[in-house]
PDB file of N, CA and C in Angstrom:
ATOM      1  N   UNK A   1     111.298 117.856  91.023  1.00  0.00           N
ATOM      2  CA  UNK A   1     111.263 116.516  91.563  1.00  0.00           C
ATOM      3  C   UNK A   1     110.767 116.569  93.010  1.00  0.00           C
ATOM      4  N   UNK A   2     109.959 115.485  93.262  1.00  0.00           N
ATOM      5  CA  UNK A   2     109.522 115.574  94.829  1.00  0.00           C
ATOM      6  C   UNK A   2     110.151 114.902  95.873  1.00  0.00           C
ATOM      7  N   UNK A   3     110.385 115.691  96.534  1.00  0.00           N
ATOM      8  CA  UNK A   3     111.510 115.227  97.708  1.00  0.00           C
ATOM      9  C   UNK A   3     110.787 113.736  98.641  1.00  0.00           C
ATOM     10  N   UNK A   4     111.103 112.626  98.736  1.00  0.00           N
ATOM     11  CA  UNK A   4     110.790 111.843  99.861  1.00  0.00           C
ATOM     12  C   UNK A   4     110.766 112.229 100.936  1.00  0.00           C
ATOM     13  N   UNK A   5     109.843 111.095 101.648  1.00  0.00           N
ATOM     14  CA  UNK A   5     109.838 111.498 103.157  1.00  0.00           C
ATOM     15  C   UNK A   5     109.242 109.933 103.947  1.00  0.00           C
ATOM     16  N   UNK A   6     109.642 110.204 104.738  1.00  0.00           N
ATOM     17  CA  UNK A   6     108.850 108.354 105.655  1.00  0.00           C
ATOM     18  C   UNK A   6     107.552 109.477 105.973  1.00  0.00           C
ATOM     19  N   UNK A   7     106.486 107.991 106.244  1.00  0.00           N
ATOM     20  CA  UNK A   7     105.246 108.489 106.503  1.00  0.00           C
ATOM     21  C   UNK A   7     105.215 107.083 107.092  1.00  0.00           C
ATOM     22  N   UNK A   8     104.217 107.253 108.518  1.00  0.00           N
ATOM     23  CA  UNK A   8     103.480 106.158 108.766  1.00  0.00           C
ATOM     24  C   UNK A   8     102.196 106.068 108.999  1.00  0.00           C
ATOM     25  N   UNK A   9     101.900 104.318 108.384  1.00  0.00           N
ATOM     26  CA  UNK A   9     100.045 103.557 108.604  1.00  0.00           C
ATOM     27  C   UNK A   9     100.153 102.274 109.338  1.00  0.00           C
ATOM     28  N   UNK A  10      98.828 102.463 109.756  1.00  0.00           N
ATOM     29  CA  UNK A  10      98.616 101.415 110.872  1.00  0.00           C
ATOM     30  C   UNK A  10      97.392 100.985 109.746  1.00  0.00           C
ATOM     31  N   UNK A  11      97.716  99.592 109.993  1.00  0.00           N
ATOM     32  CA  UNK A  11      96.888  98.656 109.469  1.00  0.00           C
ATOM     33  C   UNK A  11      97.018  97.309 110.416  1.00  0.00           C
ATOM     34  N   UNK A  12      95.315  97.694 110.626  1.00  0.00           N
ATOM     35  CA  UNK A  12      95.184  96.459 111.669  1.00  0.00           C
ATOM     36  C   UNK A  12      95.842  96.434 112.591  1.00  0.00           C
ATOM     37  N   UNK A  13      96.999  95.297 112.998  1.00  0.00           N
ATOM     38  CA  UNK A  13      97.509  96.293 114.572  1.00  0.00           C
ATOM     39  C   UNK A  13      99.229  96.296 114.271  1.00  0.00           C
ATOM     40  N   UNK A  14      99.491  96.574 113.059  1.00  0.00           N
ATOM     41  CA  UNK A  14     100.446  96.857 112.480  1.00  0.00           C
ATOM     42  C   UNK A  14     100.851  98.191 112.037  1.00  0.00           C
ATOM     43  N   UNK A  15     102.394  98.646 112.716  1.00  0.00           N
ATOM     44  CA  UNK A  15     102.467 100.207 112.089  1.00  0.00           C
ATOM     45  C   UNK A  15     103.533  99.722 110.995  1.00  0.00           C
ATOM     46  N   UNK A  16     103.593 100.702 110.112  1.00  0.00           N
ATOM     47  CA  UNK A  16     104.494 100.201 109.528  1.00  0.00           C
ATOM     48  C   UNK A  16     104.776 101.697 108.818  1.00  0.00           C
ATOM     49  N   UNK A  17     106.150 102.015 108.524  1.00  0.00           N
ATOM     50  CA  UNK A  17     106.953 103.065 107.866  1.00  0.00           C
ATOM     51  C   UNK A  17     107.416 103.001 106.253  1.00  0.00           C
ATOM     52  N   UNK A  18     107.028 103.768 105.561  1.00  0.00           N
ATOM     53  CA  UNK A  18     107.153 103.879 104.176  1.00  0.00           C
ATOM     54  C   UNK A  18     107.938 105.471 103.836  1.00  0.00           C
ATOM     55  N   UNK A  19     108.584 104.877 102.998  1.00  0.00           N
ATOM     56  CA  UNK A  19     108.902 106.163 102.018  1.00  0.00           C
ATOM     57  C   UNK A  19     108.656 106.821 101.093  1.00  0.00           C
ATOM     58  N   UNK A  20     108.264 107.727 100.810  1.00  0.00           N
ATOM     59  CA  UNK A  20     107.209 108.057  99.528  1.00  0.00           C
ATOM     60  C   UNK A  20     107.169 109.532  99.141  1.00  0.00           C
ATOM     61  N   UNK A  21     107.218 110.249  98.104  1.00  0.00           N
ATOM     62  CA  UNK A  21     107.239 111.188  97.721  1.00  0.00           C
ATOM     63  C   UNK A  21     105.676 111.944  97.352  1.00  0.00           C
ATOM     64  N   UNK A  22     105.205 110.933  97.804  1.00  0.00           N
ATOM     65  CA  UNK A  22     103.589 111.371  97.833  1.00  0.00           C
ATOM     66  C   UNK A  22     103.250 112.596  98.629  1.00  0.00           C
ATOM     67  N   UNK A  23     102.463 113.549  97.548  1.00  0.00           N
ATOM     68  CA  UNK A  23     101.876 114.432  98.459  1.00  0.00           C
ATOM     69  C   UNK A  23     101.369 114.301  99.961  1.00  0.00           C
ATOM     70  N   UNK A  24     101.259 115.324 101.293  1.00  0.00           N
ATOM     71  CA  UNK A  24     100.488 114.609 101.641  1.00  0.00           C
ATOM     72  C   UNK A  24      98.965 114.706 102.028  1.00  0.00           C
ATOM     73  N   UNK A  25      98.748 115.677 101.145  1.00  0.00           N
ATOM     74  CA  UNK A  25      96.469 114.978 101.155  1.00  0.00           C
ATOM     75  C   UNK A  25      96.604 114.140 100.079  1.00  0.00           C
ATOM     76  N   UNK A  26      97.216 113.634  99.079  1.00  0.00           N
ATOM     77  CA  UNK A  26      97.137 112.237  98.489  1.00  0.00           C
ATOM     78  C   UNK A  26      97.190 111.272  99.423  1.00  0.00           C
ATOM     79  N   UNK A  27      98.556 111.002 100.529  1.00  0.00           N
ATOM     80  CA  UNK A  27      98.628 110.162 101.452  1.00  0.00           C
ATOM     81  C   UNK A  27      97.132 110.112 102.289  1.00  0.00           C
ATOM     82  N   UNK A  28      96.727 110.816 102.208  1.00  0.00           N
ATOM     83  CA  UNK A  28      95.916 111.307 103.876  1.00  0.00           C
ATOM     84  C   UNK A  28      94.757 110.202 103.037  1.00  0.00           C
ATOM     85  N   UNK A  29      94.168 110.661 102.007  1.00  0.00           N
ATOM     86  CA  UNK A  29      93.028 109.997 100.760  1.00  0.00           C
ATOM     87  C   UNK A  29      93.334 108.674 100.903  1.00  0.00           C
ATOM     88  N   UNK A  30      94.675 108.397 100.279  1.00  0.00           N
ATOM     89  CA  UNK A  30      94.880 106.883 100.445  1.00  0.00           C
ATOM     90  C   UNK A  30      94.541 106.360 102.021  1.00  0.00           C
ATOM     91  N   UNK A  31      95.340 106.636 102.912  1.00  0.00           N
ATOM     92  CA  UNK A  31      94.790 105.828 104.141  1.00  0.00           C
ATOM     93  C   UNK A  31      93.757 106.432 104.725  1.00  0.00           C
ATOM     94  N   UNK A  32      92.607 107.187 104.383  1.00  0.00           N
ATOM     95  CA  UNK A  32      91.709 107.240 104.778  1.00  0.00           C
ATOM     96  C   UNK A  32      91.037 106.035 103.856  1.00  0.00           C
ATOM     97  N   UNK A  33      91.153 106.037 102.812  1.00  0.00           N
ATOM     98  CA  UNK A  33      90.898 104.746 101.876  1.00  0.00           C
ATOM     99  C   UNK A  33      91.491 103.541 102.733  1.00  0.00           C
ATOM    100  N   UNK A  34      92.425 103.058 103.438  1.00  0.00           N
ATOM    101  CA  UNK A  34      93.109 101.475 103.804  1.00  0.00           C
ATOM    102  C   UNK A  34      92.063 101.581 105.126  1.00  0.00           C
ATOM    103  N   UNK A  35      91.671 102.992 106.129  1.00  0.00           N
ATOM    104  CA  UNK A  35      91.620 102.693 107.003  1.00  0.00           C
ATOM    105  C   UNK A  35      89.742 102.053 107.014  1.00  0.00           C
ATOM    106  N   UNK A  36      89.344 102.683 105.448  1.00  0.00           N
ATOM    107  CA  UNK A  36      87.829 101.907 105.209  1.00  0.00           C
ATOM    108  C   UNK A  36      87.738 100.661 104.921  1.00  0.00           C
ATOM    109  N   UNK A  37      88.742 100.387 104.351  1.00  0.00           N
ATOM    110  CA  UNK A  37      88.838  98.940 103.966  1.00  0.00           C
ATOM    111  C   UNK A  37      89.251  98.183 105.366  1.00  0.00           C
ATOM    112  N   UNK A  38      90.053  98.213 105.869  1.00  0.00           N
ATOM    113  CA  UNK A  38      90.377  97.696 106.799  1.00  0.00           C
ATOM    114  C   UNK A  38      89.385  97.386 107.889  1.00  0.00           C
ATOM    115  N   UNK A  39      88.485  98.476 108.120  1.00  0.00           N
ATOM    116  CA  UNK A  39      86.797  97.960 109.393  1.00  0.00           C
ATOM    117  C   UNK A  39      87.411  97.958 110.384  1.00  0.00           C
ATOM    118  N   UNK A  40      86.844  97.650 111.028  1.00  0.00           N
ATOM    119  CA  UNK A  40      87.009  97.161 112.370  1.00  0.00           C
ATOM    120  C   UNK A  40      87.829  95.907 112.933  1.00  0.00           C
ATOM    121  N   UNK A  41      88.528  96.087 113.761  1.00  0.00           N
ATOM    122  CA  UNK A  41      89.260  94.699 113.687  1.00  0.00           C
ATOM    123  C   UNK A  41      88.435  93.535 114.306  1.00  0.00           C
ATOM    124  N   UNK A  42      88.866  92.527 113.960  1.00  0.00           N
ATOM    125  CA  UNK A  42      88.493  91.597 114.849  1.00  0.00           C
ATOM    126  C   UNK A  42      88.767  90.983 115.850  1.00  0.00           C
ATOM    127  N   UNK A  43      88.612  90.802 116.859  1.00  0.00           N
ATOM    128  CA  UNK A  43      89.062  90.428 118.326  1.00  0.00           C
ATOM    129  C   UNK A  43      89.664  89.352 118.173  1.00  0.00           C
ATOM    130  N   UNK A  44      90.886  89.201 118.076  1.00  0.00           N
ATOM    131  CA  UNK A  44      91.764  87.838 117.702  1.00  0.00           C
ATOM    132  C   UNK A  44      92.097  87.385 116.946  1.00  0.00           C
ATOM    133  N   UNK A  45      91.679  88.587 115.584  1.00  0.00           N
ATOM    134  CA  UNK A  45      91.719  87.686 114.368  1.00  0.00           C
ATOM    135  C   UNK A  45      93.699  88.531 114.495  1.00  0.00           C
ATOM    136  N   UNK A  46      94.299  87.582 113.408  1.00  0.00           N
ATOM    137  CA  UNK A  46      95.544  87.598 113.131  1.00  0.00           C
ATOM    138  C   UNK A  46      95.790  88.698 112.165  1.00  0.00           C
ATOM    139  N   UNK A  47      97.212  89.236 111.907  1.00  0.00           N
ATOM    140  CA  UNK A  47      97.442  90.597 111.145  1.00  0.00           C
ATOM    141  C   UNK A  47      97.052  89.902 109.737  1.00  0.00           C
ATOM    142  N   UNK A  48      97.745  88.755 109.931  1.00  0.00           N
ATOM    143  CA  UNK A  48      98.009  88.407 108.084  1.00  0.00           C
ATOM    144  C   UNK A  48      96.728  88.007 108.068  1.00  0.00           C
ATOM    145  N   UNK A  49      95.921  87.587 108.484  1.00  0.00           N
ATOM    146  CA  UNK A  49      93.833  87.979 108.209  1.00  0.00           C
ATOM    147  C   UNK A  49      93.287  89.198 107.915  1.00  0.00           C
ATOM    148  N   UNK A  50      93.705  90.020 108.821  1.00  0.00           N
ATOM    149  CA  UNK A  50      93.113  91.596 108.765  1.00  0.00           C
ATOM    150  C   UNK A  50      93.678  92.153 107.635  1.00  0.00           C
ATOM    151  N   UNK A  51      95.272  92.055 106.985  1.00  0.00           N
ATOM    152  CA  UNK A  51      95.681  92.693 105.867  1.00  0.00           C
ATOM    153  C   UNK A  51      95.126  91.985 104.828  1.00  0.00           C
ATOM    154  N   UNK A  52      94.848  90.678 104.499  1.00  0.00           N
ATOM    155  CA  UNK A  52      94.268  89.634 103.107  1.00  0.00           C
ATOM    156  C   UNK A  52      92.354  90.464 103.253  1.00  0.00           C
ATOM    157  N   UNK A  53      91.927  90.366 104.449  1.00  0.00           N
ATOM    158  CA  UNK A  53      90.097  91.317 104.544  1.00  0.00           C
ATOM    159  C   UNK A  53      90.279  92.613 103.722  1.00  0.00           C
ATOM    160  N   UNK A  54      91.295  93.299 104.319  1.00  0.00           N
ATOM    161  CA  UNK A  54      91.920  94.841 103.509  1.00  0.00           C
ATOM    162  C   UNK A  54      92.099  94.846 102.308  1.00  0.00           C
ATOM    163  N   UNK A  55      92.761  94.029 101.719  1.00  0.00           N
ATOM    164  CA  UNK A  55      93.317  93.445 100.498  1.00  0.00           C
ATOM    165  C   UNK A  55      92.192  93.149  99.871  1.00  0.00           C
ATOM    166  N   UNK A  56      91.532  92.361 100.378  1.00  0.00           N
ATOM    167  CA  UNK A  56      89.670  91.647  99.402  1.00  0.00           C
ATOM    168  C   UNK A  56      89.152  93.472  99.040  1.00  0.00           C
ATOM    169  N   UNK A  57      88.942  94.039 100.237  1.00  0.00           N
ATOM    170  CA  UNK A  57      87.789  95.187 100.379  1.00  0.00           C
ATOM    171  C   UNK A  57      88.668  95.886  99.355  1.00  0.00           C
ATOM    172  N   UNK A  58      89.405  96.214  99.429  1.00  0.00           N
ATOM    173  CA  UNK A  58      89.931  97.107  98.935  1.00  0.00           C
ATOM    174  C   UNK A  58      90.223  96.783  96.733  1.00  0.00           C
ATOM    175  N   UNK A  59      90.553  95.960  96.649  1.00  0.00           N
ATOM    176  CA  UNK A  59      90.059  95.183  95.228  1.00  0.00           C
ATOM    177  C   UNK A  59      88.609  95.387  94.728  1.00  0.00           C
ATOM    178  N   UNK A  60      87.701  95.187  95.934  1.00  0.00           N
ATOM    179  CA  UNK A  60      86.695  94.680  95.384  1.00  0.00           C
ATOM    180  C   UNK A  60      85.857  96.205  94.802  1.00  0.00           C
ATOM    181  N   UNK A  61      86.463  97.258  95.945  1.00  0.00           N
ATOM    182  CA  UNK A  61      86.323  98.623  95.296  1.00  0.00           C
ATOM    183  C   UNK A  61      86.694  99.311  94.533  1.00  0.00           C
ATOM    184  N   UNK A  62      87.873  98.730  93.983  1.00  0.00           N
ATOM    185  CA  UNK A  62      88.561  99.097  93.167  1.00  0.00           C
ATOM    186  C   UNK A  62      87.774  98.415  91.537  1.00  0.00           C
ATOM    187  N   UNK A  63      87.404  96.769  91.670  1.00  0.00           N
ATOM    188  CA  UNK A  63      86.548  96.787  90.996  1.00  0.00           C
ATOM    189  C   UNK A  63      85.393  97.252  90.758  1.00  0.00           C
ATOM    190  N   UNK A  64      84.698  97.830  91.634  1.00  0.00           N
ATOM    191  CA  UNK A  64      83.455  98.052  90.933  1.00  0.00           C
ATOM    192  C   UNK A  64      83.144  99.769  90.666  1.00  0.00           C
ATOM    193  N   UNK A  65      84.600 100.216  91.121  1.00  0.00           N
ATOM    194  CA  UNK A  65      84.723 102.129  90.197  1.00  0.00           C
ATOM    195  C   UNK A  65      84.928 101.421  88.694  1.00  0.00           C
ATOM    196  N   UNK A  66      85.841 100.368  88.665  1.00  0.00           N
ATOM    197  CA  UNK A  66      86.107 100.317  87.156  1.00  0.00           C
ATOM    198  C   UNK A  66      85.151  99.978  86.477  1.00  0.00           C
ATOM    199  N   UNK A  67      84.256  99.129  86.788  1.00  0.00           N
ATOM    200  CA  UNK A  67      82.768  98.657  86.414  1.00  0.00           C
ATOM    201  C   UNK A  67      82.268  99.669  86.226  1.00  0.00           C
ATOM    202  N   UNK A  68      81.702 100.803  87.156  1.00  0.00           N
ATOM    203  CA  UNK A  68      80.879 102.039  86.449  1.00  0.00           C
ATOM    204  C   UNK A  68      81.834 102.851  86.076  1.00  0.00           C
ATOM    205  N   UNK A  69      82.980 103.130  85.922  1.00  0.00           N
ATOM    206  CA  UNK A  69      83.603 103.930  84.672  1.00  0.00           C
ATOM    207  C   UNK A  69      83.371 103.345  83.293  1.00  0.00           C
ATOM    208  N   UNK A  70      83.304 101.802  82.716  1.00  0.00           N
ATOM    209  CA  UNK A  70      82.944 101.897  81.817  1.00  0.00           C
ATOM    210  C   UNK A  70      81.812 101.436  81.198  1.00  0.00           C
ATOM    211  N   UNK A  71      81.027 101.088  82.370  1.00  0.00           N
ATOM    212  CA  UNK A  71      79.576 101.649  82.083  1.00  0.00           C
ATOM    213  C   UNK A  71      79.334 103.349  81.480  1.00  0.00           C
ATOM    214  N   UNK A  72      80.233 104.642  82.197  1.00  0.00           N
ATOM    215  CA  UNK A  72      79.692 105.654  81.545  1.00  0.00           C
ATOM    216  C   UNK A  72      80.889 105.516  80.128  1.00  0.00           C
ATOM    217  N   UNK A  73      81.848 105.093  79.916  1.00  0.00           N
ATOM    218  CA  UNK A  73      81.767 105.105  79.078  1.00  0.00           C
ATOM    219  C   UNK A  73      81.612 104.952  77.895  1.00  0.00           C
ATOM    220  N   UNK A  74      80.715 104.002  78.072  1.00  0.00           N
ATOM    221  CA  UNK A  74      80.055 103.231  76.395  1.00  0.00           C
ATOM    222  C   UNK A  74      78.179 103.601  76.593  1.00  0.00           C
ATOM    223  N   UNK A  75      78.238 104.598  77.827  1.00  0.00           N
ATOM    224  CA  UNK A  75      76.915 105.594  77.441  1.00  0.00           C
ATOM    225  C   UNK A  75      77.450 106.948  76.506  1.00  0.00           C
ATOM    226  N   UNK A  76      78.534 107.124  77.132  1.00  0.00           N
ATOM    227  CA  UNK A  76      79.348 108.770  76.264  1.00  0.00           C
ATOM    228  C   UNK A  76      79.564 107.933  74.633  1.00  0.00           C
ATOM    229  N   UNK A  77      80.080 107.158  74.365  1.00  0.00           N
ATOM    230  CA  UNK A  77      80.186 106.490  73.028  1.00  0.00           C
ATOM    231  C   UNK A  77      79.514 106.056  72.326  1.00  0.00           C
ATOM    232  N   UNK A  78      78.076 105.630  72.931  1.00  0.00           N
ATOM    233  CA  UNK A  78      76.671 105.580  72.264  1.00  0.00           C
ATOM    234  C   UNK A  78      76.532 106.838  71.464  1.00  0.00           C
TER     235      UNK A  78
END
């Protein structure tokens, strides 16, 4: 069983502390992943803006791996 541990991410200009039993180069992958989605901030824009931008980007990449996963796979099933 994997032992927990707090880990913290900054998102946008928010830190915030989690607990998680996640490896950590899984962790590291994931928020190197939030910290792409996330961009650059915007000069004034608000947290709960910058996390919903994060939230879009981050969906929208998530859709379109799933899009070419099964694109290859109904080339492998051909």
């Amino acid at each position: 069983m994997k032992t927990s541990r707090d880990v913290y991410l900054t998102i946008g200009k928010g830190s915030y502390t989690l607990n998680t039993s996640i490896e950590n180069e899984e962790f590291d992958r994931v928020k190197s992943l939030i910290d792409d989605a996330c961009g650059e901030i915007v000069k004034g824009a608000k947290q709960e803006d910058i996390l919903m931008l994060t939230c879009v980007r981050l969906a929208y990449a998530l859709d379109s791996v799933n899009s070419k996963l099964k694109n290859i796979l109904e080339k492998i099933e051909e």
